[in-house]
Protein backbone atom coordinates (compact mmCIF):
# COMPACT_ATOMS: atom_id res chain seq x y z
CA UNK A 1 9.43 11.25 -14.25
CA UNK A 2 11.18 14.63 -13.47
CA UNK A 3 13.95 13.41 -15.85
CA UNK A 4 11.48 12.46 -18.48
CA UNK A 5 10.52 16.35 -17.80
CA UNK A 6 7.53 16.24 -16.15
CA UNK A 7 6.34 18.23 -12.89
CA UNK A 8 6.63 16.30 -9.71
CA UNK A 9 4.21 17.02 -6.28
CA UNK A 10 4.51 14.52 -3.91
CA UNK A 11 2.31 15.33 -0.37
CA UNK A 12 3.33 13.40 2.19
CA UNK A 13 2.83 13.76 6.50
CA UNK A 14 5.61 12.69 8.72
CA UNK A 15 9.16 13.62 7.60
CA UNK A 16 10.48 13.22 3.89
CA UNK A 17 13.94 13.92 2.25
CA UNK A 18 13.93 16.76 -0.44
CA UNK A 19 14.47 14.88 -3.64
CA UNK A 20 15.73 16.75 -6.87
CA UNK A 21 13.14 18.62 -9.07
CA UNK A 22 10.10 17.43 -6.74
CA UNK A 23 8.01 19.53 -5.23
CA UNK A 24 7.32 18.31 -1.78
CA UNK A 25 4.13 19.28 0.14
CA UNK A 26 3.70 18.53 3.90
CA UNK A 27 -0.03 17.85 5.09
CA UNK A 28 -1.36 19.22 8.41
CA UNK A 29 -3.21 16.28 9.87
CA UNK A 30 -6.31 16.97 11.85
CA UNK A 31 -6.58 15.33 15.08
CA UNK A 32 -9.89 13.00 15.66
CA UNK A 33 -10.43 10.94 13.12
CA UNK A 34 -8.38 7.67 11.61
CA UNK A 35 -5.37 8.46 10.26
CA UNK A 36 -6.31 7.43 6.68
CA UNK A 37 -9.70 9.42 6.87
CA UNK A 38 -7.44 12.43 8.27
CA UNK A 39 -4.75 11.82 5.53
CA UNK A 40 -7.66 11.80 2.76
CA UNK A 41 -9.09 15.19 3.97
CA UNK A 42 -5.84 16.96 3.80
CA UNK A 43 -5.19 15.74 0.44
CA UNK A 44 -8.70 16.59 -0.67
CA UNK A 45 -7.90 20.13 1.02
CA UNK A 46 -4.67 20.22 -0.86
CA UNK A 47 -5.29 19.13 -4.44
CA UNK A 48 -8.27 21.56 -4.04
CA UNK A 49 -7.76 24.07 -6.72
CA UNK A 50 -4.72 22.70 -8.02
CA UNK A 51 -4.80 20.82 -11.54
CA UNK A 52 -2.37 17.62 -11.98
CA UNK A 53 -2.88 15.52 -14.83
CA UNK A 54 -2.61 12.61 -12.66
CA UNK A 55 -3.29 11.92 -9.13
CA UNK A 56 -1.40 8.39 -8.15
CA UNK A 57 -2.08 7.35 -4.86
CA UNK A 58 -0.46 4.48 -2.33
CA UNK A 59 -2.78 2.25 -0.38
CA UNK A 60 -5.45 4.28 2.30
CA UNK A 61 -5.25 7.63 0.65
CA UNK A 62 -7.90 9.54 -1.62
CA UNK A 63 -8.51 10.76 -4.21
CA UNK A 64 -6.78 9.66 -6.75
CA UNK A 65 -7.16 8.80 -10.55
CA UNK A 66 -4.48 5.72 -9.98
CA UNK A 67 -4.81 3.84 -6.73
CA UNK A 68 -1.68 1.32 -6.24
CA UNK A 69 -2.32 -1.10 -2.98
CA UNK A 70 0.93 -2.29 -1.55
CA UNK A 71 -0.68 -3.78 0.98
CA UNK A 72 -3.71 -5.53 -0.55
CA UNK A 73 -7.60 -5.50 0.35
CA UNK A 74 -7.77 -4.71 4.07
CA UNK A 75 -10.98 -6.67 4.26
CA UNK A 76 -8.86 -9.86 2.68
CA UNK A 77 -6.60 -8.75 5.62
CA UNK A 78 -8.60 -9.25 7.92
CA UNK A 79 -10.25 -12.60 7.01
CA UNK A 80 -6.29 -13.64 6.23
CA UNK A 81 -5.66 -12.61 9.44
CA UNK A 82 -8.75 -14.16 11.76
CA UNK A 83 -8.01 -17.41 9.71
CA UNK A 84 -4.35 -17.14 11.32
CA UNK A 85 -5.79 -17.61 14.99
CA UNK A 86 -4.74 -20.98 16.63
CA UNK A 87 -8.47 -22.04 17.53
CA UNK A 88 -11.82 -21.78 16.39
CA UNK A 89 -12.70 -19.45 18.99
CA UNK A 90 -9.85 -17.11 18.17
CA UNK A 91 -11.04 -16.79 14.63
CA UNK A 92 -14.64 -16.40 15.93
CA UNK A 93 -12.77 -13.09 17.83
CA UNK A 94 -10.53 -11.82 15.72
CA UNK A 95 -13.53 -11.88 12.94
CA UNK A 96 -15.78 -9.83 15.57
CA UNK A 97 -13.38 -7.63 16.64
CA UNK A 98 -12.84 -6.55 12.86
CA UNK A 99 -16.06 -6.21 12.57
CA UNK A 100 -16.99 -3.85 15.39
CA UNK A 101 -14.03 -1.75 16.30
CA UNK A 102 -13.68 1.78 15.30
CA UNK A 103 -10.37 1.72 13.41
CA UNK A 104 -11.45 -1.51 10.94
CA UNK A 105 -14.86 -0.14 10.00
CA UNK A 106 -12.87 3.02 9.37
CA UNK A 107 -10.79 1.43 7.32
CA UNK A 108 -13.50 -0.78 5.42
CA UNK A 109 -15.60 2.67 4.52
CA UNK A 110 -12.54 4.42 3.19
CA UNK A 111 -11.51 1.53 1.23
CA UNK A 112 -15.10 1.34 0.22
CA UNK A 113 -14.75 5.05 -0.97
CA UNK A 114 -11.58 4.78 -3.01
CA UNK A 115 -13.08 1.72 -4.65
CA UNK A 116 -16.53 2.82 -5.08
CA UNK A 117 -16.73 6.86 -5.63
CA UNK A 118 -15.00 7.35 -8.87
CA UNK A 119 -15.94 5.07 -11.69
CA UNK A 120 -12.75 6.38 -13.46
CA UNK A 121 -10.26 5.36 -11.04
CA UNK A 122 -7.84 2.91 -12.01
CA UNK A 123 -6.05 0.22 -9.95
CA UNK A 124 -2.53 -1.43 -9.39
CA UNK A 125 -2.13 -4.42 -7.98
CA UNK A 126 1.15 -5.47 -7.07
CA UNK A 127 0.70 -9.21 -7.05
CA UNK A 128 -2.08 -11.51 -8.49
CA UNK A 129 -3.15 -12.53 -5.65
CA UNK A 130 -3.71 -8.75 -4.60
CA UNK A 131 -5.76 -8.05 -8.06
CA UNK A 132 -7.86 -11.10 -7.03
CA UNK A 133 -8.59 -10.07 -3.67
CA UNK A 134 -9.44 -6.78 -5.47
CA UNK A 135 -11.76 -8.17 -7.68
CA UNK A 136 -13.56 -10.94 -5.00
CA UNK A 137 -14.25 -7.72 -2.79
CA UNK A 138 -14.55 -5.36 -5.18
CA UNK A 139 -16.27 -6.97 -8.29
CA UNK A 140 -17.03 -3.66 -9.63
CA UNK A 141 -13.73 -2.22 -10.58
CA UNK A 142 -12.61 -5.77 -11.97
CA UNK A 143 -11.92 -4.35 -15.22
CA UNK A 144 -9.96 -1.58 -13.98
CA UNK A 145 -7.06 -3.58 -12.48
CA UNK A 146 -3.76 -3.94 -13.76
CA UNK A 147 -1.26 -5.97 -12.33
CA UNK A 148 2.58 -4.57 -12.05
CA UNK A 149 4.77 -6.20 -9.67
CA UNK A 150 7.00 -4.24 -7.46
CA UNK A 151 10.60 -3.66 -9.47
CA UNK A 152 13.13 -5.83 -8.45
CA UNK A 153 17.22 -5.12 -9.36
CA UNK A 154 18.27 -8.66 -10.37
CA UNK A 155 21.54 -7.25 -10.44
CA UNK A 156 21.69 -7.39 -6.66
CA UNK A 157 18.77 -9.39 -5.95
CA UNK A 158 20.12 -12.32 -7.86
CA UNK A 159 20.86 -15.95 -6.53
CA UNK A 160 24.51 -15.93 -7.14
CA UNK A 161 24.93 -12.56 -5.27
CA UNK A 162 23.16 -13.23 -2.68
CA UNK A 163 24.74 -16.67 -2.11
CA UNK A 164 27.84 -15.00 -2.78
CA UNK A 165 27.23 -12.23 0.13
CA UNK A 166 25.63 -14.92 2.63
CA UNK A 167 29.05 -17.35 1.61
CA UNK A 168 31.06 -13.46 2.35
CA UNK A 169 29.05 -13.33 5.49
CA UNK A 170 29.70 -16.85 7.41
CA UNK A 171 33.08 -16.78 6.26
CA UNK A 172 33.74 -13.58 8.65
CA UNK A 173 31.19 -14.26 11.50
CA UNK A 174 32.90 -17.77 11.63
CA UNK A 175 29.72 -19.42 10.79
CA UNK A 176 29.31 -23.47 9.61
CA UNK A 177 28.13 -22.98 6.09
CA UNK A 178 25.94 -26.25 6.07
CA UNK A 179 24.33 -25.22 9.16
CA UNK A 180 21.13 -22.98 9.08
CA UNK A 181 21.07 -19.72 10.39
């Protein structure tokens, strides 16, 4: 984008590398609340008064005009994740824990709000199975979902390299190369 020519603000918490032609601005978290509610307020604070013609935003933050989940749904992840529990009872658990602990229903209302609050907001999925999830929780921004899968460099990414580096790889550890690893 900042080749393209356009203005660059990325706010971020936590530590960050200054990147070329980006404008980098570090949010103060306030203690006592979740992390993403405490992320969200800062950003609220920060994009107060400041125009951007878009706001793009990454999984548990808000606002934003463009919300991309790289994670999914979190309440898919959590009935993904109760189903993963060896017994009945487990799932029976893991589903009640979700249900009642502080940090999940924190999680479930700001997901709620970043789904629910701005009938503009658009959505990226990054898988279909993430835009479904979207839309079986979420049948209300259905329309607003646009799949585009993370970019991949086939280049180095590519079955022959990658056979070619794991061939590279026995060969020096001294490794069988019909034997798994």
């Amino acid at each position: 984008l900042v080749r393209q020519g356009h203005d660059l603000t990325v706010f971020y918490c936590g530590d960050m590398q200054p990147m070329r032609g980006v404008k980098l601005e570090k949010l103060g978290l306030q203690k006592g609340s979740s992390p993403q509610e405490a992320f969200s307020k800062a950003l609220r604070n920060a994009l107060d008064g400041q125009r951007f013609d878009v706001v793009h935003a990454f999984n548990h933050a808000h606002p934003a005009d463009v919300l991309m989940l790289h994670g999914g749904v979190h309440r898919a992840f959590e009935r993904y994740n109760a189903l993963s529990a060896p017994s009945p009872m487990g799932r029976v658990l893991k589903r009640l824990n979700y249900k009642l602990a502080p940090k999940y229903r924190a999680l479930r209302s700001n997901e709620d709000h970043q789904f629910l609050d701005d009938p503009r907001r658009r959505f990226i999925a990054v898988s279909e199975r993430v835009a479904r999830d979207m839309r079986r929780y979420y049948p209300e921004v259905a329309e607003r979902i646009t799949v585009i899968n993370n970019g991949v460099d086939a280049s180095f990414f590519s079955p022959a390299v990658c056979s070619r580096r794991r061939d590279e790889q026995r060969r020096r550890l001294d490794l069988d190369p019909t034997q798994p690893v």
